[in-house]
N, C-alpha and C. Protein backbone atom coordinates (compact mmCIF):
# COMPACT_ATOMS: atom_id res chain seq x y z
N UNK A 1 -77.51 77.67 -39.99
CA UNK A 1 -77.28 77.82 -38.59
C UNK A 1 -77.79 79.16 -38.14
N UNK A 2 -78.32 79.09 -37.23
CA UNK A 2 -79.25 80.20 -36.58
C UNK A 2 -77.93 81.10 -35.52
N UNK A 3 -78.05 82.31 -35.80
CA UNK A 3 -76.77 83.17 -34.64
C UNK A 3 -78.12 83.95 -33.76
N UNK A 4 -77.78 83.56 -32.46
CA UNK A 4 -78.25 83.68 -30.85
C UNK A 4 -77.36 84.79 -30.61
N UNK A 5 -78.66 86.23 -30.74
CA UNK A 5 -78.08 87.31 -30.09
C UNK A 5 -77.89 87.36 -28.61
N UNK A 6 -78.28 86.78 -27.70
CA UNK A 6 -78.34 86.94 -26.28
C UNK A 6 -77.69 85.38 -25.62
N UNK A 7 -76.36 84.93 -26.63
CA UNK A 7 -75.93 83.63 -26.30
C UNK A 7 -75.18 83.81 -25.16
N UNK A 8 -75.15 82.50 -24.20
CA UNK A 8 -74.99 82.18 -22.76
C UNK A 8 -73.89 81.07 -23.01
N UNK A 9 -72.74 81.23 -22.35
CA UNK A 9 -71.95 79.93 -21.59
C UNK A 9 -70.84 80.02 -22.93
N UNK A 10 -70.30 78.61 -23.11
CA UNK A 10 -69.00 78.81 -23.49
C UNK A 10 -69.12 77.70 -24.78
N UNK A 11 -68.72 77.88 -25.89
CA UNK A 11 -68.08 76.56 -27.39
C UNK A 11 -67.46 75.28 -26.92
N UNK A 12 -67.97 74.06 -27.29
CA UNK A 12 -67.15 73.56 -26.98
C UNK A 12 -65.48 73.72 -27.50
N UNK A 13 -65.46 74.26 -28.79
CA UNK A 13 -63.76 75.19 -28.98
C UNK A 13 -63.11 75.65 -27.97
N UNK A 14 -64.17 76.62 -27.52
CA UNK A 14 -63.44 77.56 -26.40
C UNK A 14 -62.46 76.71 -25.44
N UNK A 15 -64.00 75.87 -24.82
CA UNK A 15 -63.57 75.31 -23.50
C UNK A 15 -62.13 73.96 -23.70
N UNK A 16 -61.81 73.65 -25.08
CA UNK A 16 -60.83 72.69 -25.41
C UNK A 16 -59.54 73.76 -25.70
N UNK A 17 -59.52 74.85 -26.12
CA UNK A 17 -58.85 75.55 -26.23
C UNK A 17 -57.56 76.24 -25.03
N UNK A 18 -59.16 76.48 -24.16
CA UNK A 18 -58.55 76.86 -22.69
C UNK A 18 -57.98 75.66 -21.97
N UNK A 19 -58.25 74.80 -22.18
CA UNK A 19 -57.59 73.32 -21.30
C UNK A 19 -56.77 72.95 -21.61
N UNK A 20 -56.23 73.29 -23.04
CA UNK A 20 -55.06 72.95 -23.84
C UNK A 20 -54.09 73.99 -23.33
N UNK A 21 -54.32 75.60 -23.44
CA UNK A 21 -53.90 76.56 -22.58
C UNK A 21 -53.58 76.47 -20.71
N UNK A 22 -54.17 76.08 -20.18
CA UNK A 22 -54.24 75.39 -18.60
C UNK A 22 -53.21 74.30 -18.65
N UNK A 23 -53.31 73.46 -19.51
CA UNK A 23 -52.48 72.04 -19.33
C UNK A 23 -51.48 72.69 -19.70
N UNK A 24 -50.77 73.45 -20.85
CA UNK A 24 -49.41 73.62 -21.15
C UNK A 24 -48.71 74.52 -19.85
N UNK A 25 -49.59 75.29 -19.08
CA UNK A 25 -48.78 76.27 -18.38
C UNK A 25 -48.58 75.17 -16.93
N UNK A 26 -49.48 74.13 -16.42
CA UNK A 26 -49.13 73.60 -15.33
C UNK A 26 -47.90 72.53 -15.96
N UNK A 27 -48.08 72.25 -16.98
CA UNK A 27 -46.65 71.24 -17.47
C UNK A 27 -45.51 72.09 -17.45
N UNK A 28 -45.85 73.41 -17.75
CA UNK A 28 -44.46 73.85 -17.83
C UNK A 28 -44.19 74.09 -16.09
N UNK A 29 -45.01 74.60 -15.18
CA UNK A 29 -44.59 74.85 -13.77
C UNK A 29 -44.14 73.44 -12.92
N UNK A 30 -44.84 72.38 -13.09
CA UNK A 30 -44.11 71.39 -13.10
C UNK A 30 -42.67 70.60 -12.95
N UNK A 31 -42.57 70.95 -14.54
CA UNK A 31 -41.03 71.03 -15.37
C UNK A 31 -39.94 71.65 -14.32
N UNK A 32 -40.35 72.90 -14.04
CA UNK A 32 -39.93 73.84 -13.06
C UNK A 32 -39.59 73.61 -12.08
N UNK A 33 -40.44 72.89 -11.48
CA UNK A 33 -40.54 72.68 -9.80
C UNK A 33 -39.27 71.75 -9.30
N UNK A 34 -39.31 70.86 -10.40
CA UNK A 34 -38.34 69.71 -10.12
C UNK A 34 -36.65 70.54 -10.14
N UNK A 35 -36.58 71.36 -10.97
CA UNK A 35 -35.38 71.93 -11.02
C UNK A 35 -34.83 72.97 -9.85
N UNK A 36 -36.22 73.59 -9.41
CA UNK A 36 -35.97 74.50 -8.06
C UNK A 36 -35.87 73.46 -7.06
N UNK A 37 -36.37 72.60 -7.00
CA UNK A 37 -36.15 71.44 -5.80
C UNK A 37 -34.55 71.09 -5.74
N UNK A 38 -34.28 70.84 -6.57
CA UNK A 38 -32.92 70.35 -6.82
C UNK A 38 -31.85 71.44 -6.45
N UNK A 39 -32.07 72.59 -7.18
CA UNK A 39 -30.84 73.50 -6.87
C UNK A 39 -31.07 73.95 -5.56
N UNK A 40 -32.33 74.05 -5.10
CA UNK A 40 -32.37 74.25 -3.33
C UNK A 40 -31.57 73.47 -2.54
N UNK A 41 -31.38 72.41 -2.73
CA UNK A 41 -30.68 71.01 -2.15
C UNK A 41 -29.79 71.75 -2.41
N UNK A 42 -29.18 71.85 -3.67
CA UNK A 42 -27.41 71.73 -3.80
C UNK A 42 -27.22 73.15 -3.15
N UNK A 43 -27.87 74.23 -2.98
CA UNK A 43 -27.55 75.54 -2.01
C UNK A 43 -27.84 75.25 -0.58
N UNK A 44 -28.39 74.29 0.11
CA UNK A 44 -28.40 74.11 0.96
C UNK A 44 -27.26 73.26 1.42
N UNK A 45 -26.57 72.61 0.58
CA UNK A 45 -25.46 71.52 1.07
C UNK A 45 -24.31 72.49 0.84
N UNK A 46 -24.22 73.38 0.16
CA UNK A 46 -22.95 74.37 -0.27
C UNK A 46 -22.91 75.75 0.85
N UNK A 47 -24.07 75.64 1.46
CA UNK A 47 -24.27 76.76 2.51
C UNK A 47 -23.55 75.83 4.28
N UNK A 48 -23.83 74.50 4.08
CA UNK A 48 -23.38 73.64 4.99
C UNK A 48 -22.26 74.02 4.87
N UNK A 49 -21.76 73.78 3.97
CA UNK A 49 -19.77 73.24 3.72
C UNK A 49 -19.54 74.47 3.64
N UNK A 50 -19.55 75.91 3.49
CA UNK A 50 -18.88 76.79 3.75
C UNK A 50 -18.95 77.23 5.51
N UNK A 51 -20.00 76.99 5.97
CA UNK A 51 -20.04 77.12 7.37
C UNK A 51 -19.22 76.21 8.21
N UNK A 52 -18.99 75.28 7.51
CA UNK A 52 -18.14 74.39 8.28
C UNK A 52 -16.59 74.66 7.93
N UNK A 53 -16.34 75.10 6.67
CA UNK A 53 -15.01 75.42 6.66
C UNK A 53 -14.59 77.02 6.92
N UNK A 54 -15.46 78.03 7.37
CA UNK A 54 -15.38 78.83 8.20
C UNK A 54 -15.13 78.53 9.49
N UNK A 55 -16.00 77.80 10.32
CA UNK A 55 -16.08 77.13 11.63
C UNK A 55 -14.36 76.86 11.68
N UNK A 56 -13.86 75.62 10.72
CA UNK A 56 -12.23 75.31 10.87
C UNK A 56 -11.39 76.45 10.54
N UNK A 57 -11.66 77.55 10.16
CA UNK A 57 -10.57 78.29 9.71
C UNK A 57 -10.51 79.33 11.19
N UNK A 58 -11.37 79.56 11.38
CA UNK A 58 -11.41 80.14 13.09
C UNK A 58 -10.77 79.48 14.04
N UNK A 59 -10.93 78.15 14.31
CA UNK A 59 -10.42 76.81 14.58
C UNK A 59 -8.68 77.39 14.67
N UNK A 60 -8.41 77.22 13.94
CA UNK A 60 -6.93 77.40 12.69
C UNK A 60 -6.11 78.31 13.30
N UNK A 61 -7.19 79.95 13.17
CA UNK A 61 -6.57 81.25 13.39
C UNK A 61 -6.25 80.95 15.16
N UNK A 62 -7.25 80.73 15.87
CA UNK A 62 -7.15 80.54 17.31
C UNK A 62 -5.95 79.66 17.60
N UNK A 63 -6.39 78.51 17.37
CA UNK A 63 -5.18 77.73 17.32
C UNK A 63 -3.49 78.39 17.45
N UNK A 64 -3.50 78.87 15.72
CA UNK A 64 -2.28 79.79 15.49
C UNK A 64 -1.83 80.94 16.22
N UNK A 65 -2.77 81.37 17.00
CA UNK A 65 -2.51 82.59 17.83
C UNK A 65 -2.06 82.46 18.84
N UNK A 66 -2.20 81.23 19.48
CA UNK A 66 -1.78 80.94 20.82
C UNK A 66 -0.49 80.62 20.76
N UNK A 67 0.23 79.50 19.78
CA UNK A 67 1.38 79.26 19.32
C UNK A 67 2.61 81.08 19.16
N UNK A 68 1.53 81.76 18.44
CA UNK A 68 2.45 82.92 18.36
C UNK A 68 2.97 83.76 19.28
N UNK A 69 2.04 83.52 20.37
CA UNK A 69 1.89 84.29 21.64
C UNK A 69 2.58 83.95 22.83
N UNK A 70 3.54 82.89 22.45
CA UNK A 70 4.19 81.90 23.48
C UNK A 70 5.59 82.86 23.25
N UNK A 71 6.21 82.99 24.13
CA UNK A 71 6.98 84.26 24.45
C UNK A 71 8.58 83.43 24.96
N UNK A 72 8.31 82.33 26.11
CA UNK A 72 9.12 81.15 26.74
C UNK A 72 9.33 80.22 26.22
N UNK A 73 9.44 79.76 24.13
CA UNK A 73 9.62 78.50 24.00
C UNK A 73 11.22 79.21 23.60
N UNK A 74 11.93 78.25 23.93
CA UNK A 74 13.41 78.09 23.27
C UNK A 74 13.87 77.19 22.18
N UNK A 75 14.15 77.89 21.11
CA UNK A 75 14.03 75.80 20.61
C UNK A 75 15.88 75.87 20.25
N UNK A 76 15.98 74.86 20.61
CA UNK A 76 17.76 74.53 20.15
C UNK A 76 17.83 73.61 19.29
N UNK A 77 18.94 73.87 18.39
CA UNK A 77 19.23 72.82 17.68
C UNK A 77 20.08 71.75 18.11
N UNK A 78 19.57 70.77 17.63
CA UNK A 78 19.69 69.67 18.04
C UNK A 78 20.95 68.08 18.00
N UNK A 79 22.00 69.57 16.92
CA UNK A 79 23.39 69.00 16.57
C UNK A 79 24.35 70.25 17.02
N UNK A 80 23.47 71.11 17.48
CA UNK A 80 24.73 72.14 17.87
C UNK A 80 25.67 72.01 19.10
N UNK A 81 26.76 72.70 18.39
CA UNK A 81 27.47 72.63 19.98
C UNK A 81 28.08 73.65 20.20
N UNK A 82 28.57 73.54 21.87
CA UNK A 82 29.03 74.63 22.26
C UNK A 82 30.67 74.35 22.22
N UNK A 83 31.43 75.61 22.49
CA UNK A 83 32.43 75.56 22.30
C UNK A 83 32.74 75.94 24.07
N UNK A 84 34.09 75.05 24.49
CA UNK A 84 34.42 75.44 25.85
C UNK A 84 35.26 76.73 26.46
């Protein structure tokens, strides 16, 4: 076999080498993708439900504040009695 000092272009080794190299790294980003897809979802549905049970707990506090703030309720019981 003759060695070509002024050799041009690429082995076919090389070029099976590198494709084998190329294919493993897009399989692995791939692999990947599906799992960031997924946990995006489940942070996006867990970012829902805390906003919404913030939303009710404001709800709640307001609610409760007005009740506390009532100054004119009387409450009687309802077996008591008075004496004459």
């Amino acid at each position: 076999m003759k060695k070509f000092r002024n050799q041009k272009g690429s082995s076919l080794v090389e070029i099976c080498v590198s494709m084998l190299v190329l294919t493993t790294a897009l399989l692995c980003i791939a692999a990947h993708a599906g799992v960031v897809i997924k946990q995006t979802t489940n942070d996006k549905n867990y970012s829902v439900a805390s906003t919404l049970i913030q939303d009710k707990m404001e709800e709640m506090k307001q609610t409760s504040c007005r009740f506390h703030n009532v100054s004119s309720v009387v409450i009687e019981q309802p077996h008591a009695r008075r004496k004459p």
